[in-house]
C-alpha atoms as a PDB file:
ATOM      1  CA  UNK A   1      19.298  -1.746  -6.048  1.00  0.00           C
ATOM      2  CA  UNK A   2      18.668   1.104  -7.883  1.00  0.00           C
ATOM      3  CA  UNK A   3      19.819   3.188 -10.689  1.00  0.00           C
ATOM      4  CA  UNK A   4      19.784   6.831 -11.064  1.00  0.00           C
ATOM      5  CA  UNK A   5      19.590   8.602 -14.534  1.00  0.00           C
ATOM      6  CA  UNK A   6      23.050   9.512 -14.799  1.00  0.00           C
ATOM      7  CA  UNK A   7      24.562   7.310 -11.702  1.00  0.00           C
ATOM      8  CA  UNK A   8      24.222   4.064  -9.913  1.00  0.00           C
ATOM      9  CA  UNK A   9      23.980   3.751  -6.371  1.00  0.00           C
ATOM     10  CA  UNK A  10      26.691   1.477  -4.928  1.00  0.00           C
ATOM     11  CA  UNK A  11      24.302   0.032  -2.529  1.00  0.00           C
ATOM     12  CA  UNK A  12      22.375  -3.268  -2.949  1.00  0.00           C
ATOM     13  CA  UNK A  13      19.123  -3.725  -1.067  1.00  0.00           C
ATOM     14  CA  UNK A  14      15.829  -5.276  -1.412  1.00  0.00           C
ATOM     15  CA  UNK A  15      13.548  -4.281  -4.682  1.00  0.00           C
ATOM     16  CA  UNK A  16      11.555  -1.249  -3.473  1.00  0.00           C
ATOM     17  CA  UNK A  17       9.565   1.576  -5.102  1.00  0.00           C
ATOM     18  CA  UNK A  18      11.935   3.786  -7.174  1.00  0.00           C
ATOM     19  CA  UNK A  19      12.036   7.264  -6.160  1.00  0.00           C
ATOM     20  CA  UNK A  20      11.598  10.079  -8.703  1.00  0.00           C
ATOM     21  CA  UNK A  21      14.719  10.263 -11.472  1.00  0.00           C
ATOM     22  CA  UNK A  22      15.145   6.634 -10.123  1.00  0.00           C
ATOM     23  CA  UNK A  23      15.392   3.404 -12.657  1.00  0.00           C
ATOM     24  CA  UNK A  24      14.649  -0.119 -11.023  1.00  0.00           C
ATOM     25  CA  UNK A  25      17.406  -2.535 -11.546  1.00  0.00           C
ATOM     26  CA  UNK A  26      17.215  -6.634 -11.213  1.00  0.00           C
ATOM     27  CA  UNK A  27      19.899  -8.653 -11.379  1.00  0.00           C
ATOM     28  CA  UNK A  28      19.757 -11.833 -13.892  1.00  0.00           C
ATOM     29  CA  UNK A  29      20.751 -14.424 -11.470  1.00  0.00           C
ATOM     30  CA  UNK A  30      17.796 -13.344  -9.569  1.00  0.00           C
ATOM     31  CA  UNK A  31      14.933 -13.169 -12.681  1.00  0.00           C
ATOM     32  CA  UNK A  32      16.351 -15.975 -14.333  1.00  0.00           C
ATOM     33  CA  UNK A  33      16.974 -18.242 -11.383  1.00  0.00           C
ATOM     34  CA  UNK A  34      19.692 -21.244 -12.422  1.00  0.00           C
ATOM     35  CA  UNK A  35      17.442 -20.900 -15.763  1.00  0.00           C
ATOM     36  CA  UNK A  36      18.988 -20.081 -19.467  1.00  0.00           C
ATOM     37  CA  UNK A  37      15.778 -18.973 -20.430  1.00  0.00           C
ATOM     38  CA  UNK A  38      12.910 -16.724 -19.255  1.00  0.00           C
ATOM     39  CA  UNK A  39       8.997 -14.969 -20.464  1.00  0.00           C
ATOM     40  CA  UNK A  40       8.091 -12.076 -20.375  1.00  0.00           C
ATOM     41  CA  UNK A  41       4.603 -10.332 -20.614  1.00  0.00           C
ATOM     42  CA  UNK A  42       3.980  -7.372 -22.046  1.00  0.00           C
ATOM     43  CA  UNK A  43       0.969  -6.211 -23.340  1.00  0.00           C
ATOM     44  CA  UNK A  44      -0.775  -9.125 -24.303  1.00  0.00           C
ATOM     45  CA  UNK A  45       2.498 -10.606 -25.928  1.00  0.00           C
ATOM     46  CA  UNK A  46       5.029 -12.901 -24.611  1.00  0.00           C
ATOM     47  CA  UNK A  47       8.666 -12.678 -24.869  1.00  0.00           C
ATOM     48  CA  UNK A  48      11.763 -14.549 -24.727  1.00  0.00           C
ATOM     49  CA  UNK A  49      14.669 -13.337 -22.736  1.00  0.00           C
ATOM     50  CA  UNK A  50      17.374 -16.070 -23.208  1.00  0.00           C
ATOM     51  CA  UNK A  51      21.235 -16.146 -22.192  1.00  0.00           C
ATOM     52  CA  UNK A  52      23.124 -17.280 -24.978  1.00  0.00           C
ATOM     53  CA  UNK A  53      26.789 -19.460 -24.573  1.00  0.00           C
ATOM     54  CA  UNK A  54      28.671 -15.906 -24.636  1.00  0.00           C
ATOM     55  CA  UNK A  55      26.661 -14.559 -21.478  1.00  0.00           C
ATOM     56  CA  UNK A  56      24.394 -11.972 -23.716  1.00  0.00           C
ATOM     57  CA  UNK A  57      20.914 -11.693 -23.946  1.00  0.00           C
ATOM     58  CA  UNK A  58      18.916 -12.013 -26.586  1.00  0.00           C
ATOM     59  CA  UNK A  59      15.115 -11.019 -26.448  1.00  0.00           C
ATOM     60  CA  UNK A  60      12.291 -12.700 -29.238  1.00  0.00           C
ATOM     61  CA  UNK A  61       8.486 -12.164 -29.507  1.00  0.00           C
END
């Protein structure tokens, strides 16, 4: 699925290329996968993306 800049399109389909003005948009079931916790890579650092016990998330270097 993807989102536009000011609008999201109701659709939900497989991740593709965004098209211009477009935002990519992932789910959390599907990046964090039955998991409460998750890394992330970004230039050279890793980060924590964790779901806390009230269903936010909280991101740490």
């Amino acid at each position: 699925m993807m989102v536009e800049l000011e609008k999201k399109d109701a659709g939900k389909g497989q991740a593709s290329l965004p098209a211009e003005g477009m935002l990519p948009e992932y789910d959390t079931q599907t990046l964090f996968a039955g998991r409460r916790e998750i890394v992330i890579r970004h230039a050279g650092a890793d980060y924590r993306m964790k779901i806390t016990r009230q269903g936010k998330l909280i991101l740490n270097k």
